[in-house]
N, C-alpha and C. Protein backbone atom coordinates (compact mmCIF):
# COMPACT_ATOMS: atom_id res chain seq x y z
N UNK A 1 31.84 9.31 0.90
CA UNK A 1 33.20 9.76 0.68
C UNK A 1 33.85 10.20 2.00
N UNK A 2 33.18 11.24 2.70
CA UNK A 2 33.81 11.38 4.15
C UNK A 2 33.09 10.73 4.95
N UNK A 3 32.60 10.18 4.81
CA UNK A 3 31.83 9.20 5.81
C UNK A 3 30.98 9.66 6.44
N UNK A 4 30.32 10.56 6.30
CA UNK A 4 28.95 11.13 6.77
C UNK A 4 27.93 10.92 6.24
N UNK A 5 27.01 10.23 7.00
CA UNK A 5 25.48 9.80 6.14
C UNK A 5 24.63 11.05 6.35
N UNK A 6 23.77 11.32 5.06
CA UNK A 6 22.60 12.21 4.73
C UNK A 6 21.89 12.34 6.11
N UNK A 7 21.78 11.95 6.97
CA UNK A 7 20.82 11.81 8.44
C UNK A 7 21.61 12.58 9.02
N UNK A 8 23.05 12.26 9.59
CA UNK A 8 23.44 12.85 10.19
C UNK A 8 23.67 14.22 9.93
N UNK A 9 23.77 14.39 8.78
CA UNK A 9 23.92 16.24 8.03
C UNK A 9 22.84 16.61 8.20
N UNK A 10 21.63 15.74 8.19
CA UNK A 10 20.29 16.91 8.76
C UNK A 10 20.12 16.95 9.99
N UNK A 11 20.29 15.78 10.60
CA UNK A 11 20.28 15.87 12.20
C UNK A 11 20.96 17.28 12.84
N UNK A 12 22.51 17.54 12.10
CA UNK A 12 23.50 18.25 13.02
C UNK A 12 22.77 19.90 12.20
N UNK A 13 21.81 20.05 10.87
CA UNK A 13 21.69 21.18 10.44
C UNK A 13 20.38 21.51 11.55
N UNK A 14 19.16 20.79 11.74
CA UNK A 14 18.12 21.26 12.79
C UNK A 14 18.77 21.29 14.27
N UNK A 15 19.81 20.45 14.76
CA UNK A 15 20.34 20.71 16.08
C UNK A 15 21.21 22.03 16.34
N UNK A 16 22.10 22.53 14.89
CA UNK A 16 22.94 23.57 14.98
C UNK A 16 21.76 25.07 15.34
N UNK A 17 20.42 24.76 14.38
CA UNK A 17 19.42 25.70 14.66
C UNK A 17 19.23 26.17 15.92
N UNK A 18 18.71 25.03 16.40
CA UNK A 18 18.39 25.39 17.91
C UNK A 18 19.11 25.38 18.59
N UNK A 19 20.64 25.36 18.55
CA UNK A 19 21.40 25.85 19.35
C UNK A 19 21.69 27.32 19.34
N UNK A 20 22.07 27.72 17.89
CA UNK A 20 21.88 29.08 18.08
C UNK A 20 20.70 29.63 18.38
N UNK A 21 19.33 28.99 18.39
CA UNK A 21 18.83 30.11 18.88
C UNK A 21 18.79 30.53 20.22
N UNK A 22 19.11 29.06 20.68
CA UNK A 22 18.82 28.86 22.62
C UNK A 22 20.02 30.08 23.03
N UNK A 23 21.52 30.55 22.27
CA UNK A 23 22.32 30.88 22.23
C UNK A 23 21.89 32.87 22.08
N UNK A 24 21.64 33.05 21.29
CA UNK A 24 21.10 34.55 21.04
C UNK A 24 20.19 34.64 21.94
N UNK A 25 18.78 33.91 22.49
CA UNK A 25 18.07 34.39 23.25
C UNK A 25 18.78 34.50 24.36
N UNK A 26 19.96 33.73 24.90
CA UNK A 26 20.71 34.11 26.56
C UNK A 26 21.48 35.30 26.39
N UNK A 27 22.19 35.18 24.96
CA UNK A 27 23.07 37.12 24.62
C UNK A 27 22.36 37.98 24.42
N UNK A 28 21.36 38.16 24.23
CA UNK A 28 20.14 39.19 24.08
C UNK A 28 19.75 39.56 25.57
N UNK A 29 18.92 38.46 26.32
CA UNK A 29 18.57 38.93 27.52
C UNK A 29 19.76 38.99 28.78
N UNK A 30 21.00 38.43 28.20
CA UNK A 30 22.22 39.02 29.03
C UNK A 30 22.64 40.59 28.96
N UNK A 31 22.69 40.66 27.46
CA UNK A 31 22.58 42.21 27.10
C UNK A 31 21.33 42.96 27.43
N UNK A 32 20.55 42.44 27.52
CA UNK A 32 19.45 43.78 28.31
C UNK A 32 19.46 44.13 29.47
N UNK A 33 19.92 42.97 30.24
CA UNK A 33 19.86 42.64 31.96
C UNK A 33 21.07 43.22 32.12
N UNK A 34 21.86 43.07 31.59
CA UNK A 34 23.83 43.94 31.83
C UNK A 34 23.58 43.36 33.05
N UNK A 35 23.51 41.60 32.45
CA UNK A 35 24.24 40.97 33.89
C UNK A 35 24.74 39.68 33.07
N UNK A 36 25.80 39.06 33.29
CA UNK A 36 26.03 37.71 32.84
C UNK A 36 26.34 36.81 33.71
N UNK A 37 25.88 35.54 33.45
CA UNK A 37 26.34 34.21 34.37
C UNK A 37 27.80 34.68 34.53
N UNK A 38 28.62 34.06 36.12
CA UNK A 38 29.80 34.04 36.81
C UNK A 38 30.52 33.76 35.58
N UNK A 39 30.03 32.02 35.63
CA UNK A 39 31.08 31.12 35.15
C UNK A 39 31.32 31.71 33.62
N UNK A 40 30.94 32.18 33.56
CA UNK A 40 31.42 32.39 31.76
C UNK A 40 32.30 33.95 31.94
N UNK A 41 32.33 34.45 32.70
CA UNK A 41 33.27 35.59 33.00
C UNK A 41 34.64 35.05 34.03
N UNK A 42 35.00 33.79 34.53
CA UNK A 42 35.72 33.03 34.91
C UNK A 42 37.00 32.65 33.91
N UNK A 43 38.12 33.21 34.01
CA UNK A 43 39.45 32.56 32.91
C UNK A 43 40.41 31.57 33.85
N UNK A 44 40.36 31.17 32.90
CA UNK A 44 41.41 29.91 33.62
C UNK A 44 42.90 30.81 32.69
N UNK A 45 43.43 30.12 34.18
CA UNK A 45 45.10 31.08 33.48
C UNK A 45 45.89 30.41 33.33
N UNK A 46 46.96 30.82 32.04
CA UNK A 46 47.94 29.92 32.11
C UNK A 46 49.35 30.41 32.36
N UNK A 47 50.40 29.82 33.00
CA UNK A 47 51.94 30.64 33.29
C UNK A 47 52.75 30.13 32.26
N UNK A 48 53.40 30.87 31.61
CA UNK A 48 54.88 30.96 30.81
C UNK A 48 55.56 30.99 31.10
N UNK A 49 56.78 30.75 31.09
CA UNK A 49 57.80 30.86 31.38
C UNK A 49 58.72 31.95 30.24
N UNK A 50 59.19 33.30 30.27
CA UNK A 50 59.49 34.52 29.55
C UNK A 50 60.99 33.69 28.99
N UNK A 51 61.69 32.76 29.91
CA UNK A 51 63.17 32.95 29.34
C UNK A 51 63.24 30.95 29.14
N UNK A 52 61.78 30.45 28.99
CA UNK A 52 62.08 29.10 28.32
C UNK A 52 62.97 28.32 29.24
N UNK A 53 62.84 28.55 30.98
CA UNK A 53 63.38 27.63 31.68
C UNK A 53 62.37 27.04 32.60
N UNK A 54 62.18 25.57 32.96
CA UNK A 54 61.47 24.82 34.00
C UNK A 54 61.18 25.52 34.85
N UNK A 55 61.94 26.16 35.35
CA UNK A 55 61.59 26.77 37.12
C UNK A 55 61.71 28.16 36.66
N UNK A 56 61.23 29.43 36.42
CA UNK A 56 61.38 30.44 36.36
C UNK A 56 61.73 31.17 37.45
N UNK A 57 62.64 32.05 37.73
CA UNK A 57 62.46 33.33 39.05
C UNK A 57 60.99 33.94 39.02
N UNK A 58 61.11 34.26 40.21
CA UNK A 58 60.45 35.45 40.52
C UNK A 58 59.99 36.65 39.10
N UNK A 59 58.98 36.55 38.50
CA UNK A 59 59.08 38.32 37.63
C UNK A 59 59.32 37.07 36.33
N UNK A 60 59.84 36.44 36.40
CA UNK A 60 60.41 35.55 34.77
C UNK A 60 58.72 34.70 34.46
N UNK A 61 57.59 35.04 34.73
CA UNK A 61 56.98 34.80 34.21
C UNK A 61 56.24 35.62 33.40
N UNK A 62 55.20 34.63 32.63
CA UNK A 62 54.01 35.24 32.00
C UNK A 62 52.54 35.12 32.21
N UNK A 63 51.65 35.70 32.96
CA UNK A 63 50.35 35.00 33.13
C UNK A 63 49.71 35.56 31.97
N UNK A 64 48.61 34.10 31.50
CA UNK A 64 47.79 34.48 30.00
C UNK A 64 45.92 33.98 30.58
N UNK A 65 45.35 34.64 30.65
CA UNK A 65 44.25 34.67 31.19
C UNK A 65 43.45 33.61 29.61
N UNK A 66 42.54 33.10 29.94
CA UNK A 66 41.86 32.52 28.85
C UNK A 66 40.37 32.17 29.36
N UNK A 67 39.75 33.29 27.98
CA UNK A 67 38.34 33.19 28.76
C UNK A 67 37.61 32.37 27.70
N UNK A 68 36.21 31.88 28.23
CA UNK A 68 35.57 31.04 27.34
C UNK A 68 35.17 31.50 26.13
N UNK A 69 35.02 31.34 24.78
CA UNK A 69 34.43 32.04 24.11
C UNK A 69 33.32 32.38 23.83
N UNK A 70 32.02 31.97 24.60
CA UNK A 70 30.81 32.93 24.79
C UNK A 70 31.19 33.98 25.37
N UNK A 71 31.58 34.05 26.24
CA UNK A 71 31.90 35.40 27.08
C UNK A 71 32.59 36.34 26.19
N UNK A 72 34.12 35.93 25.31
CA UNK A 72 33.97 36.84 24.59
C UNK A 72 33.51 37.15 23.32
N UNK A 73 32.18 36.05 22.79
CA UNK A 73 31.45 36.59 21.89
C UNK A 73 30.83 37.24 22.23
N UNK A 74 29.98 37.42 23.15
CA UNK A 74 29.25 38.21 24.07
C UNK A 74 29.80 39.72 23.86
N UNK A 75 31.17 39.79 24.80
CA UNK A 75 31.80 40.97 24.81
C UNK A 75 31.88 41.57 23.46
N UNK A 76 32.11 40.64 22.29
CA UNK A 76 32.35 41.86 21.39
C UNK A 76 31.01 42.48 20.77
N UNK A 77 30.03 41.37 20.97
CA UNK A 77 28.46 42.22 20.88
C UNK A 77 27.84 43.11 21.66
N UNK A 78 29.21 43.35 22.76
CA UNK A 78 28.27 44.34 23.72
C UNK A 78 29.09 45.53 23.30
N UNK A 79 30.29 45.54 22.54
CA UNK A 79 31.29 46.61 21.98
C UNK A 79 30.52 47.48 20.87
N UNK A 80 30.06 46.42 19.83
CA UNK A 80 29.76 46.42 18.97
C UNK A 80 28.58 47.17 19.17
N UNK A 81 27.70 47.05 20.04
CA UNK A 81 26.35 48.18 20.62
C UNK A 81 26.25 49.14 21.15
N UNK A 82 27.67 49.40 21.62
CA UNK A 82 28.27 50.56 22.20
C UNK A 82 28.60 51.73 21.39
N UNK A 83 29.37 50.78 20.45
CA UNK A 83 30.21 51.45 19.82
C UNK A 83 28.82 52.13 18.52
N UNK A 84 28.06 51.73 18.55
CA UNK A 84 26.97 51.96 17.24
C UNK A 84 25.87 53.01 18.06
N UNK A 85 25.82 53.25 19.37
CA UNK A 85 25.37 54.08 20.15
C UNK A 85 25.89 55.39 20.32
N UNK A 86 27.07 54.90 20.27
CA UNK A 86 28.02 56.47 20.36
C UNK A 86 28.26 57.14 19.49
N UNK A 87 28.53 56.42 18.27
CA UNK A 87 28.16 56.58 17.13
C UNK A 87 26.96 57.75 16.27
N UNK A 88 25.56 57.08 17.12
CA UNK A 88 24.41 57.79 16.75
C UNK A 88 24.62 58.97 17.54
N UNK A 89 25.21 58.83 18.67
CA UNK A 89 25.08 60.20 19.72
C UNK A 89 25.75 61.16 19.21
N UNK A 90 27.34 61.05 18.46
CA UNK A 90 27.85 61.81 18.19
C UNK A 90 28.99 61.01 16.64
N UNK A 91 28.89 61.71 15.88
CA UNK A 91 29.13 61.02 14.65
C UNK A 91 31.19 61.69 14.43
N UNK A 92 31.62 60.32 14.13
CA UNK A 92 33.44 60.97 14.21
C UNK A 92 33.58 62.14 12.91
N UNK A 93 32.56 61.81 12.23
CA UNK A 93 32.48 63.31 10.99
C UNK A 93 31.18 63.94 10.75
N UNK A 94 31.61 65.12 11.70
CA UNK A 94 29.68 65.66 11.88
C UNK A 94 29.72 66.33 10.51
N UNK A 95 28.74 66.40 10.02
CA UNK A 95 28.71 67.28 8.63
C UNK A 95 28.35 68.80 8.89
């Protein structure tokens, strides 16, 4: 019906496996090391234009940073450990 043969749905379900895992073991030991590869902390930027003309002035722009999304899956798992640390340290409703 969509044109996907039974092979290829198991092929892409054992390949999706081991991608995530190859994937968690580098965010895990990135997060222990509190070091990450360059390139994935690298955004490519993009300019706007604020008033929707070809040539903008000076100040009439917009820069929009765009980072890869490992990096910020990463980031929000390193929030997310933070935030569950501080948490244990000090609770927002101590009893």
């Amino acid at each position: 019906m969509d044109g996907l043969r039974d092979r290829d749905i198991k092929h892409f379900a054992k390949t999706y496996n081991l991608v995530k895992q190859k994937l968690l073991q580098n965010i895990h030991t990135w997060i222990n090391n509190r070091s990450m590869p360059g390139y994935l902390a690298t955004a490519r930027t993009v300019v706007l234009s604020k008033d929707e003309s070809q040539f903008p002035l000076e100040g009439g722009v917009r820069v929009i940073a765009i980072l890869p999304a490992l990096y910020k899956l990463t980031e929000t798992v390193v929030h997310e450990l933070l935030l569950s640390e501080l948490l244990q340290k000090a609770p927002l409703h101590p009893h």
